[in-house]
Structures are given as structure tokens and as C-alpha cells.
PDB file of N, CA and C in Angstrom:
ATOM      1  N   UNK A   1      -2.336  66.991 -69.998  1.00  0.00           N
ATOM      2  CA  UNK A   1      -2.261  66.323 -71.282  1.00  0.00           C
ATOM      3  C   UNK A   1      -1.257  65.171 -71.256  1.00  0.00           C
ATOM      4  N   UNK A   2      -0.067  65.300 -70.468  1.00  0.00           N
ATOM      5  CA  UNK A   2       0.802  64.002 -70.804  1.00  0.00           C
ATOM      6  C   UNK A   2       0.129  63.206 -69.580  1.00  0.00           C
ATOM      7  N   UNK A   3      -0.544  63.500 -68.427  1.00  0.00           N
ATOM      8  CA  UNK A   3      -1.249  62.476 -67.536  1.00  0.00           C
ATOM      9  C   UNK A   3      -2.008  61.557 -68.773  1.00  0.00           C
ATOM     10  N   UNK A   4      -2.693  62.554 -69.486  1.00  0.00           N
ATOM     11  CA  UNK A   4      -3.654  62.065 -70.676  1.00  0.00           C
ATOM     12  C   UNK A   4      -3.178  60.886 -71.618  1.00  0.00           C
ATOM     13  N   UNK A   5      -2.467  61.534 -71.687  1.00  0.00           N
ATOM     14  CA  UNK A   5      -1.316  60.847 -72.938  1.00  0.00           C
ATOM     15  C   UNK A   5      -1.171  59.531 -72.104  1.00  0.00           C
ATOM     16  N   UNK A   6      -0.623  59.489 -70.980  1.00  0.00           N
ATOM     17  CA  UNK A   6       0.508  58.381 -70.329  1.00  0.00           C
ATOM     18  C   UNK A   6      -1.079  57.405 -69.855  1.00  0.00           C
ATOM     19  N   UNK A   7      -2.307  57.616 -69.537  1.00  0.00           N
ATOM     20  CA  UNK A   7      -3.371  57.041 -69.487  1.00  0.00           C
ATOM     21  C   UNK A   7      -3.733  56.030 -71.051  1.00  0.00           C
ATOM     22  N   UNK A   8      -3.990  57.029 -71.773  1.00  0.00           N
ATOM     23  CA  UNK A   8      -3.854  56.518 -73.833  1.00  0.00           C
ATOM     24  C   UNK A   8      -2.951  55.264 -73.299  1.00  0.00           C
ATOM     25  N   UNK A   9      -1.683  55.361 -73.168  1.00  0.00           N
ATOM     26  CA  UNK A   9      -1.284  54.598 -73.259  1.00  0.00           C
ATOM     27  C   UNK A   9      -0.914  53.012 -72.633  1.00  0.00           C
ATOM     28  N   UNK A  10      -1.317  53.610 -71.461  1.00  0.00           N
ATOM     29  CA  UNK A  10      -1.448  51.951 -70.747  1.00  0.00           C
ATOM     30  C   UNK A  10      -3.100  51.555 -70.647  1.00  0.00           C
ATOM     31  N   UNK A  11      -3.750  52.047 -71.805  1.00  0.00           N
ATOM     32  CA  UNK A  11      -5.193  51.295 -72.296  1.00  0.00           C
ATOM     33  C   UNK A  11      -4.723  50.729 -73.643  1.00  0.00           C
ATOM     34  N   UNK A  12      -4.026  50.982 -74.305  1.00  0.00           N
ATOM     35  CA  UNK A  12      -3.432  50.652 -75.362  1.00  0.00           C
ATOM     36  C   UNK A  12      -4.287  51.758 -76.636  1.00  0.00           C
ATOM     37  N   UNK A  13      -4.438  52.768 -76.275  1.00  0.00           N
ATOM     38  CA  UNK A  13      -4.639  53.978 -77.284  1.00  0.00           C
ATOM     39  C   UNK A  13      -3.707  54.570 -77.499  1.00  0.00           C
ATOM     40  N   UNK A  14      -2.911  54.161 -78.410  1.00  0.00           N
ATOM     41  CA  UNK A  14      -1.496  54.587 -78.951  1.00  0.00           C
ATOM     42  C   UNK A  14      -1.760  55.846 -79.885  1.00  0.00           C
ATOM     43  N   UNK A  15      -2.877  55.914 -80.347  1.00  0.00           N
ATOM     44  CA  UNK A  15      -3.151  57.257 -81.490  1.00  0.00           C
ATOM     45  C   UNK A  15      -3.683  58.214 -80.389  1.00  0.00           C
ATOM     46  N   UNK A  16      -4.433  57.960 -79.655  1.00  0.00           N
ATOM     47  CA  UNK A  16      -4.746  58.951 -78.808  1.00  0.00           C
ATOM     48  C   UNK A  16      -3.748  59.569 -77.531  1.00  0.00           C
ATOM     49  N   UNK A  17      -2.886  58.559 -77.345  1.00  0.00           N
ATOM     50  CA  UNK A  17      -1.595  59.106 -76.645  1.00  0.00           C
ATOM     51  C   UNK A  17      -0.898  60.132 -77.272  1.00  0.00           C
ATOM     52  N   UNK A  18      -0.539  59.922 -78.681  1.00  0.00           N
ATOM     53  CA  UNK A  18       0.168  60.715 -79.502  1.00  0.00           C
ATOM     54  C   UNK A  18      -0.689  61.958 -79.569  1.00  0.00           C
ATOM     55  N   UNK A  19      -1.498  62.088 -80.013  1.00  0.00           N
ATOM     56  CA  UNK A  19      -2.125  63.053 -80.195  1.00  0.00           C
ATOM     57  C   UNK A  19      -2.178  64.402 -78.639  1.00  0.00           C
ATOM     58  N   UNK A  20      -2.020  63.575 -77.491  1.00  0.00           N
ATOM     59  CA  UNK A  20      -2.188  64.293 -76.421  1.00  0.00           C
ATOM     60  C   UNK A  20      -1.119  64.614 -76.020  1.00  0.00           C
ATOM     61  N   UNK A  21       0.119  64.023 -76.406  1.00  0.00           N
ATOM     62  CA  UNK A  21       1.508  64.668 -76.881  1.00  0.00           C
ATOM     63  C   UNK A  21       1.792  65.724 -77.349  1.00  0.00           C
ATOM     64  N   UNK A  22       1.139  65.431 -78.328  1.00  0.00           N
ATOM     65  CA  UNK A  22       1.014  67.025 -79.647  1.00  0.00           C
ATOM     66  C   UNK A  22       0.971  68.227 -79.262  1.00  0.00           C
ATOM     67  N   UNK A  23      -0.268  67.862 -78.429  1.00  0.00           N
ATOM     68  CA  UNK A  23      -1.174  69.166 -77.973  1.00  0.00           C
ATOM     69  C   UNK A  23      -0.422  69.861 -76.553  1.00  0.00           C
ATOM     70  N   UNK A  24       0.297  68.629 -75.856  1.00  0.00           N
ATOM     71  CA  UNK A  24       1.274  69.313 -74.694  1.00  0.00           C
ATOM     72  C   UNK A  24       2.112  69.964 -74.969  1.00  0.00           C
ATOM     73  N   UNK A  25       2.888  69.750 -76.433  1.00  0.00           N
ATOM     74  CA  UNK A  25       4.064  70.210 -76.569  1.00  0.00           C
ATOM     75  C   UNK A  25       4.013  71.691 -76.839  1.00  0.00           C
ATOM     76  N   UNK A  26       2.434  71.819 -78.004  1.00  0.00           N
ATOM     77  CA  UNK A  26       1.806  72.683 -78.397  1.00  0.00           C
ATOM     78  C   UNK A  26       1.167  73.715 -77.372  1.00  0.00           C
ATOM     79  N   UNK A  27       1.135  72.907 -76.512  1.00  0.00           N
ATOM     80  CA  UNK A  27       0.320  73.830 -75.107  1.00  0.00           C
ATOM     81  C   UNK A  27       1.634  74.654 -74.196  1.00  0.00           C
ATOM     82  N   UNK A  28       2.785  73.909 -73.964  1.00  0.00           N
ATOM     83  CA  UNK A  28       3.286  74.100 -73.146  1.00  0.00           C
ATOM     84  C   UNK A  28       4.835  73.700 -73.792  1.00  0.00           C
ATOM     85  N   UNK A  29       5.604  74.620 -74.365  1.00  0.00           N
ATOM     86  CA  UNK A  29       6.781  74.347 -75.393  1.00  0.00           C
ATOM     87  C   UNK A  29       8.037  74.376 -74.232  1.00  0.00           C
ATOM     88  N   UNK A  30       7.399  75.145 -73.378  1.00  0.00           N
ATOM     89  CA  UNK A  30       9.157  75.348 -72.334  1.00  0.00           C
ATOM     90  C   UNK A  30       9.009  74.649 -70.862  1.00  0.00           C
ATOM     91  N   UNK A  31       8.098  73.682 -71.067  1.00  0.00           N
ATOM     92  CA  UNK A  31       7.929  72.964 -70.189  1.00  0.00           C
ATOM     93  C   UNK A  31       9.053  71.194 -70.544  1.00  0.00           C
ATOM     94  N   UNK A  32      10.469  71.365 -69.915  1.00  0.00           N
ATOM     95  CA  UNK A  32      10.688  70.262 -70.398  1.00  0.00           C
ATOM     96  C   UNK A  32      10.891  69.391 -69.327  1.00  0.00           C
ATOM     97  N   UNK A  33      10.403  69.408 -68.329  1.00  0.00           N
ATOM     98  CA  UNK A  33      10.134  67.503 -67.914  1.00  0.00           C
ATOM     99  C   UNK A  33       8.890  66.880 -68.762  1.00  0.00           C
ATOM    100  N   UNK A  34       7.955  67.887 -68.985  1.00  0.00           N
ATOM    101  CA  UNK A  34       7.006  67.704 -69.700  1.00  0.00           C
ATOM    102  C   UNK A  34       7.452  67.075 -71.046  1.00  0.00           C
ATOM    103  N   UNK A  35       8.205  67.663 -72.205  1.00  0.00           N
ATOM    104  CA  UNK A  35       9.369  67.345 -73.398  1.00  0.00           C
ATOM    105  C   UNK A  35       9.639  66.039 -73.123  1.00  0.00           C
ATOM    106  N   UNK A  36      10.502  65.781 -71.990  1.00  0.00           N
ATOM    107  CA  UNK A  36      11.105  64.706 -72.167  1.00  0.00           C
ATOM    108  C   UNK A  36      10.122  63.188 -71.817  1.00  0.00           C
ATOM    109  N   UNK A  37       9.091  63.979 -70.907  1.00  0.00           N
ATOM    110  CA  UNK A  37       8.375  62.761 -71.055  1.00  0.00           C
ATOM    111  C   UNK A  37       7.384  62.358 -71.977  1.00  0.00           C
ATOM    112  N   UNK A  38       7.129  63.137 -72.896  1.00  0.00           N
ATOM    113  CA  UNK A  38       6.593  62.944 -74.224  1.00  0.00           C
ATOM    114  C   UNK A  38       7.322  61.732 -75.405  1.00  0.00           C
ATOM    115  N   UNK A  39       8.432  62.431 -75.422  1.00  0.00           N
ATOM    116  CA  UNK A  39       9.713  61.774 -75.643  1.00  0.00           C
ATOM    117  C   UNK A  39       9.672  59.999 -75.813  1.00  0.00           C
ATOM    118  N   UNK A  40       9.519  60.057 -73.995  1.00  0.00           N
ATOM    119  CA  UNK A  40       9.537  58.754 -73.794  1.00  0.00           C
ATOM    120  C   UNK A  40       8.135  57.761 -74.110  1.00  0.00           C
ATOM    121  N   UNK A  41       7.280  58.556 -73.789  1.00  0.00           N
ATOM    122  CA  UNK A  41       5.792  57.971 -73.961  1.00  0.00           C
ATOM    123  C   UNK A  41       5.669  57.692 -75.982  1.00  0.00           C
ATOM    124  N   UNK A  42       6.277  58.461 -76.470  1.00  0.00           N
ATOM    125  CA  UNK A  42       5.970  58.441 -77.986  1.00  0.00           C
ATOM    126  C   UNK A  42       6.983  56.696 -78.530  1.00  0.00           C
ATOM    127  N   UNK A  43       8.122  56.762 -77.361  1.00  0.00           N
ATOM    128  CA  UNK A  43       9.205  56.096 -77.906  1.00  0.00           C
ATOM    129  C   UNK A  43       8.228  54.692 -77.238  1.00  0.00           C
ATOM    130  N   UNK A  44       7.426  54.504 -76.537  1.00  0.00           N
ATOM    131  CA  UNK A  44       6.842  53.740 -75.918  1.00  0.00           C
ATOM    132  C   UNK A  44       5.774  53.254 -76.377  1.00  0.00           C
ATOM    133  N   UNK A  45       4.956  54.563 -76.974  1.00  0.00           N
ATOM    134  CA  UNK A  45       4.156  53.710 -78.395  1.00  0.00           C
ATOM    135  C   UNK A  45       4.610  53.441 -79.093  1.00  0.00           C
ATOM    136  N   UNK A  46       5.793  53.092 -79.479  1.00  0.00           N
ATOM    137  CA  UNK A  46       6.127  52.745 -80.827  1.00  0.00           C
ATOM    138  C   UNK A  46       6.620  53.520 -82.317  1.00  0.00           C
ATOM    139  N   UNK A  47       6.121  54.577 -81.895  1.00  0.00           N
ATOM    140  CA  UNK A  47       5.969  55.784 -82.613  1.00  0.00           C
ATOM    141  C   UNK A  47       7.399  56.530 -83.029  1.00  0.00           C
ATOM    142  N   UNK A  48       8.170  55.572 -83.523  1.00  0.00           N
ATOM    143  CA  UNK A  48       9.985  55.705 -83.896  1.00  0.00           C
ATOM    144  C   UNK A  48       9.820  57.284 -84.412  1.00  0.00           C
ATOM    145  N   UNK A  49       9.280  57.453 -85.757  1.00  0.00           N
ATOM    146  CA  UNK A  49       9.025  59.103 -86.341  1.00  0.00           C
ATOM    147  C   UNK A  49       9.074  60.522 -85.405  1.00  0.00           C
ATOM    148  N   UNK A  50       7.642  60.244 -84.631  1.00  0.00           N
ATOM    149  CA  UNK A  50       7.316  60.911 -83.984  1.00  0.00           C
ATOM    150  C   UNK A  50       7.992  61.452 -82.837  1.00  0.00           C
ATOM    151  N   UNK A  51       8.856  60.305 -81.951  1.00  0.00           N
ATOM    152  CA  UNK A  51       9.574  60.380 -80.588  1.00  0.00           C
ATOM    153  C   UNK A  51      11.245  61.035 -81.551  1.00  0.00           C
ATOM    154  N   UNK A  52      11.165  60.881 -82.407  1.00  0.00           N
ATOM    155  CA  UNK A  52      12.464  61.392 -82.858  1.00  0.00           C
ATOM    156  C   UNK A  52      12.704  62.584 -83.551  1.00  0.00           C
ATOM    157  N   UNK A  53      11.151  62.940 -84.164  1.00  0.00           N
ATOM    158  CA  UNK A  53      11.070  64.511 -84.360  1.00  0.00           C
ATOM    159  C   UNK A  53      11.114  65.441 -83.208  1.00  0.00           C
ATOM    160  N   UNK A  54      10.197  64.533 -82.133  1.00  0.00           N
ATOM    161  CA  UNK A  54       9.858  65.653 -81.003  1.00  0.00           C
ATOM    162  C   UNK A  54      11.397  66.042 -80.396  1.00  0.00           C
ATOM    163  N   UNK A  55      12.056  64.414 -80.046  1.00  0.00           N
ATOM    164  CA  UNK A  55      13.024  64.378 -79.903  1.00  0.00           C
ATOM    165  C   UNK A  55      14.188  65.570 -79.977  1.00  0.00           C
ATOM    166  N   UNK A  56      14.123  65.574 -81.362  1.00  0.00           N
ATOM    167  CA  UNK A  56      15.238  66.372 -82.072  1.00  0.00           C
ATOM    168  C   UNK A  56      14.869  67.943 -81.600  1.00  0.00           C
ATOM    169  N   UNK A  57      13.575  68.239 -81.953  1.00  0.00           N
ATOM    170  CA  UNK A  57      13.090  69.295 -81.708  1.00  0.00           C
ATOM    171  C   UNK A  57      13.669  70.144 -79.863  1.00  0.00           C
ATOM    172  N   UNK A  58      13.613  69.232 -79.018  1.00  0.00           N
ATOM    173  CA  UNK A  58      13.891  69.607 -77.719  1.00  0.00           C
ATOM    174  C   UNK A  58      14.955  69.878 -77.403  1.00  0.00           C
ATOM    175  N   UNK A  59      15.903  68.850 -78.405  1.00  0.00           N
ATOM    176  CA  UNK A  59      17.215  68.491 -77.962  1.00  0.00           C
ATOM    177  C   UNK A  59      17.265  70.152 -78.529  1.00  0.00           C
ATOM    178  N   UNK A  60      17.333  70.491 -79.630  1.00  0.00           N
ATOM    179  CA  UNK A  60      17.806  71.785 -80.020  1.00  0.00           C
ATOM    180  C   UNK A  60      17.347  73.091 -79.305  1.00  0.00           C
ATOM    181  N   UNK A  61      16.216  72.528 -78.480  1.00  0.00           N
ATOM    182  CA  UNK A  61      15.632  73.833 -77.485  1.00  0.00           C
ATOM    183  C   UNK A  61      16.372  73.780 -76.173  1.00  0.00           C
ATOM    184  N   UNK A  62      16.909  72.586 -75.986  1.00  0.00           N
ATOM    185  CA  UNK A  62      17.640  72.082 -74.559  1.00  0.00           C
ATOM    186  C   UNK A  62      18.883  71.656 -74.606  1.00  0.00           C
ATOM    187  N   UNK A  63      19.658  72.147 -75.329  1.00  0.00           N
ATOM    188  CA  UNK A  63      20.808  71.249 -75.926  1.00  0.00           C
ATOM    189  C   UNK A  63      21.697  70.988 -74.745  1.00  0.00           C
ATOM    190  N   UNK A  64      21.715  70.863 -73.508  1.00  0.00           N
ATOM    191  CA  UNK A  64      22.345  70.543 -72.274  1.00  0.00           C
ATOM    192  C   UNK A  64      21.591  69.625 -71.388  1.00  0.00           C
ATOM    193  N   UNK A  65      20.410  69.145 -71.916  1.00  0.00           N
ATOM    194  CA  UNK A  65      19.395  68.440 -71.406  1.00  0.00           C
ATOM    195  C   UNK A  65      20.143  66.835 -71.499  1.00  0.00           C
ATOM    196  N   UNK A  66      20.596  66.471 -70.713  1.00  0.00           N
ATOM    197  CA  UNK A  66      21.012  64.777 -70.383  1.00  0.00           C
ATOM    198  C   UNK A  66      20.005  64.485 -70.436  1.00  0.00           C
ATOM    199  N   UNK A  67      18.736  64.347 -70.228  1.00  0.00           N
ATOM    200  CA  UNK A  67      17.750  63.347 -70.151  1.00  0.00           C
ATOM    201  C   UNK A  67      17.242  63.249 -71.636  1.00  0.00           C
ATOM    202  N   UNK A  68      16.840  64.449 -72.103  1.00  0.00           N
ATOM    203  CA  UNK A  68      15.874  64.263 -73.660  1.00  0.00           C
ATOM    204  C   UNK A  68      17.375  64.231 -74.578  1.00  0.00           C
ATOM    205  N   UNK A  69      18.498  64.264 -74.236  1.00  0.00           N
ATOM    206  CA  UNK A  69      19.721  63.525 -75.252  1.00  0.00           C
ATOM    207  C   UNK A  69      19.560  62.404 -75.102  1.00  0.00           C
ATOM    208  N   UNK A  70      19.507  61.383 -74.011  1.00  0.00           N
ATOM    209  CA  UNK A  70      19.071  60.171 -73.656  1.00  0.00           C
ATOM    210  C   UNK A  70      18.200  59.499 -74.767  1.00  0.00           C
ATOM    211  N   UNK A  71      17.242  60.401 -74.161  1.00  0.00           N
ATOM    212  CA  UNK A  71      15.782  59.423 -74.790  1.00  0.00           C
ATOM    213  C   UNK A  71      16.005  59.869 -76.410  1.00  0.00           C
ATOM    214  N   UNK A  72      16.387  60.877 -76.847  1.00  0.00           N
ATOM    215  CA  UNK A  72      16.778  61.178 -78.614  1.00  0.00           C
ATOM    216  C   UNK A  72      17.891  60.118 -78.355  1.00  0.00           C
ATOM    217  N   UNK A  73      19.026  59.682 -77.874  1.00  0.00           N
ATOM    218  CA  UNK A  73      19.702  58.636 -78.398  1.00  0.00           C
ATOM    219  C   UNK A  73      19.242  57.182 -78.493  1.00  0.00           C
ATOM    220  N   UNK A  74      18.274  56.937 -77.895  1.00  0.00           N
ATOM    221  CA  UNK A  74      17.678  55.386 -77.671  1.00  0.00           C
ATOM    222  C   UNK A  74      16.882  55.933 -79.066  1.00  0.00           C
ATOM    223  N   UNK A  75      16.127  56.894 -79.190  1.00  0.00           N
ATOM    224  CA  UNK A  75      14.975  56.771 -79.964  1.00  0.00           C
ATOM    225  C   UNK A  75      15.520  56.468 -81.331  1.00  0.00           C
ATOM    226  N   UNK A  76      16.994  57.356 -81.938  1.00  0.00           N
ATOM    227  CA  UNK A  76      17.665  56.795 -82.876  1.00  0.00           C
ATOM    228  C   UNK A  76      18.290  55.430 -83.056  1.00  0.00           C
ATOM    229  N   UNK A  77      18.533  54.881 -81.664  1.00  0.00           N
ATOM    230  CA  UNK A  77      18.967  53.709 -81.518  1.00  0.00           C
ATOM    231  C   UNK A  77      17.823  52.740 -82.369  1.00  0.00           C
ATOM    232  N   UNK A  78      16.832  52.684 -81.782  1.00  0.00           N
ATOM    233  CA  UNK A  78      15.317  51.820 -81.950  1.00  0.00           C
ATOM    234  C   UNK A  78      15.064  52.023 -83.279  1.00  0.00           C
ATOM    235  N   UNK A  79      15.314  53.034 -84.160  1.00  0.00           N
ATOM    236  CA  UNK A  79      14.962  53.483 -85.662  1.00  0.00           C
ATOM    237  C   UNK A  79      16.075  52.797 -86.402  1.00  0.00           C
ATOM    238  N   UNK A  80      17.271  52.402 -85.923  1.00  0.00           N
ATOM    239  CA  UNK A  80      18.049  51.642 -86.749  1.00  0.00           C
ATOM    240  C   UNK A  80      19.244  52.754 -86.908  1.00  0.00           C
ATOM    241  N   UNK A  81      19.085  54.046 -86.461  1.00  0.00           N
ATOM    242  CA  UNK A  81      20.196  54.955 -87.036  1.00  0.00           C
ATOM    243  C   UNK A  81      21.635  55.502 -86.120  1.00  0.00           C
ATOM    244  N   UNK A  82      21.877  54.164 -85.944  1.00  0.00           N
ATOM    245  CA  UNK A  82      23.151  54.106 -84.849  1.00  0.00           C
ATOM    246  C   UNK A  82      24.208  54.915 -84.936  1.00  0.00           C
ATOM    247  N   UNK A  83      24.642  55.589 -85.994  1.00  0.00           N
ATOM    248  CA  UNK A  83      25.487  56.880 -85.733  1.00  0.00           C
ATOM    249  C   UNK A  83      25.206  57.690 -85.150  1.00  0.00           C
ATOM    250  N   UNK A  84      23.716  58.464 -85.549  1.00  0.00           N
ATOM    251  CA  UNK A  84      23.218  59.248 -85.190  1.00  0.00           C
ATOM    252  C   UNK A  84      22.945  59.036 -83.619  1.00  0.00           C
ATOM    253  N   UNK A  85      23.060  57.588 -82.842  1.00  0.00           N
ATOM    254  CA  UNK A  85      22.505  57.201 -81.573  1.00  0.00           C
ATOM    255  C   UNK A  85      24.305  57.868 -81.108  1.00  0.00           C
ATOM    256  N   UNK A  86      24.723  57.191 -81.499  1.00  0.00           N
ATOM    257  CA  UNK A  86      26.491  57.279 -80.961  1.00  0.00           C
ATOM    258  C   UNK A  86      26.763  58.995 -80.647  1.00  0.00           C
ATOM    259  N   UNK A  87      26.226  59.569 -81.675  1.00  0.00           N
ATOM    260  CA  UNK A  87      26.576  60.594 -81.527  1.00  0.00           C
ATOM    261  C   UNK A  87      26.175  61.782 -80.407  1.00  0.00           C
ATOM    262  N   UNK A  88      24.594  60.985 -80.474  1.00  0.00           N
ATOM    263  CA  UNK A  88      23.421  62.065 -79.405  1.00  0.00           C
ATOM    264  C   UNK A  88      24.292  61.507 -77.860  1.00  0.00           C
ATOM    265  N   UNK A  89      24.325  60.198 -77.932  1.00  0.00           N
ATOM    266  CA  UNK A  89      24.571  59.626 -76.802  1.00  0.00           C
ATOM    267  C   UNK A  89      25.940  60.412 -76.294  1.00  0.00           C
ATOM    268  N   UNK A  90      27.079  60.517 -76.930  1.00  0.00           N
ATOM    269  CA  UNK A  90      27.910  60.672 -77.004  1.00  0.00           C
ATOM    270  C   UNK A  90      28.238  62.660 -76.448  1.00  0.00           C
ATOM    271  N   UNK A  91      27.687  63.059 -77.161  1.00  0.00           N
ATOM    272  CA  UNK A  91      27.650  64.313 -76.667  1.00  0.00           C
ATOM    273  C   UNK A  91      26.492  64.442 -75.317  1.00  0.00           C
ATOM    274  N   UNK A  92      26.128  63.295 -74.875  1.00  0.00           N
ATOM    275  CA  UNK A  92      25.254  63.324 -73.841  1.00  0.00           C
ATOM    276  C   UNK A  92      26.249  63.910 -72.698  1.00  0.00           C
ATOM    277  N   UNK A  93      27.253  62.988 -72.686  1.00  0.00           N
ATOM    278  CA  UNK A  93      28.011  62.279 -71.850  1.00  0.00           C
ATOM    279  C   UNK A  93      29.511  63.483 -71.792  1.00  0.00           C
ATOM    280  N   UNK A  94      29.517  64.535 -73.603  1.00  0.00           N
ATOM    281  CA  UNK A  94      30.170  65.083 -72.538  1.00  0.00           C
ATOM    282  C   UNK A  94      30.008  66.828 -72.160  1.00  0.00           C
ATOM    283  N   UNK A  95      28.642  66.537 -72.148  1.00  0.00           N
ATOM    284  CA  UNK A  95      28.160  68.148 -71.754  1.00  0.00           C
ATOM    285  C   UNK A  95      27.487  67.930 -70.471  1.00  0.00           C
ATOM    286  N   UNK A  96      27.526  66.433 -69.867  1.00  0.00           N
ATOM    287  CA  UNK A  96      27.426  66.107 -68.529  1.00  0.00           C
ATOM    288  C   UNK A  96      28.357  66.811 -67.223  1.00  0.00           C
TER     289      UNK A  96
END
């Protein structure tokens, strides 16, 4: 599904990427390279909402995860909500 997804998206099927997101996360919840590259693919469509729910969602399933703190801090970054970036980022860096 994220092969799926990451295909959606370099055809420029941004709804159908998302959607094959959904269904990975839904398919496969404790799979997180899988997570984080959802993450990134959502933050890549464009999809500010979405990459920052999933986002959030992982971070709290992975909360030692440097990578999906990463991509949740850019994704808040890109939404405009720069505390919230400072902060993800920030505790990225020191549970590193």
C-alpha cells in the first residue's frame, strides 16, 4: 500500500495516494518505517491536515521515534504552527 501510495503520487494522484495511506496505517498500525513514510508521502502531497494527524498519531505510538518527530516537526512547520514545530523538533533532539 505505501509502494501504492508513493506510485499515486509521482503520477500526480494525490487523493489516491492518501487514501492508500489510510488503508496502510489501517492495515498495518505497528509497522513504523511504514508510519513514517506515510508521514512523509502525505507531507508531500500537500496534505498539511492529514500528515499532521497521522503525524501526531505515531509520534504518540513512537514517542522515541527521531524520524516521525522529524517529519511531525516539518509537517507543523509547513502548517504555519511554529511552536508546536520548535517543540516536536526540539524534543527530537533530546530523546536522541
Amino acid at each position: 500500500m505505501i509502494r501504492n501510495g508513493k506510485a499515486a503520487l509521482d503520477s500526480g494522484n494525490f487523493a489516491r495516494a492518501v487514501c492508500e495511506f489510510q488503508q496502510a496505517w489501517q492495515f498495518a498500525p505497528e509497522n513504523v518505517e511504514g508510519q513514517s513514510r506515510a508521514v512523509a508521502h502525505y507531507l508531500q502531497a500537500g496534505d498539511l491536515n492529514g500528515a499532521v494527524q497521522l503525524g501526531t498519531k505515531a509520534v504518540q505510538h513512537w514517542p522515541n521515534d527521531s524520524q516521525l518527530q522529524h517529519w511531525l516537526g516539518l509537517d507543523y512547520f509547513k502548517s504555519g504552527r511554529n511552536t508546536e514545530a520548535l517543540q516536536t523538533l526540539n524534543s527530537k533532539w533530546l530523546s536522541s
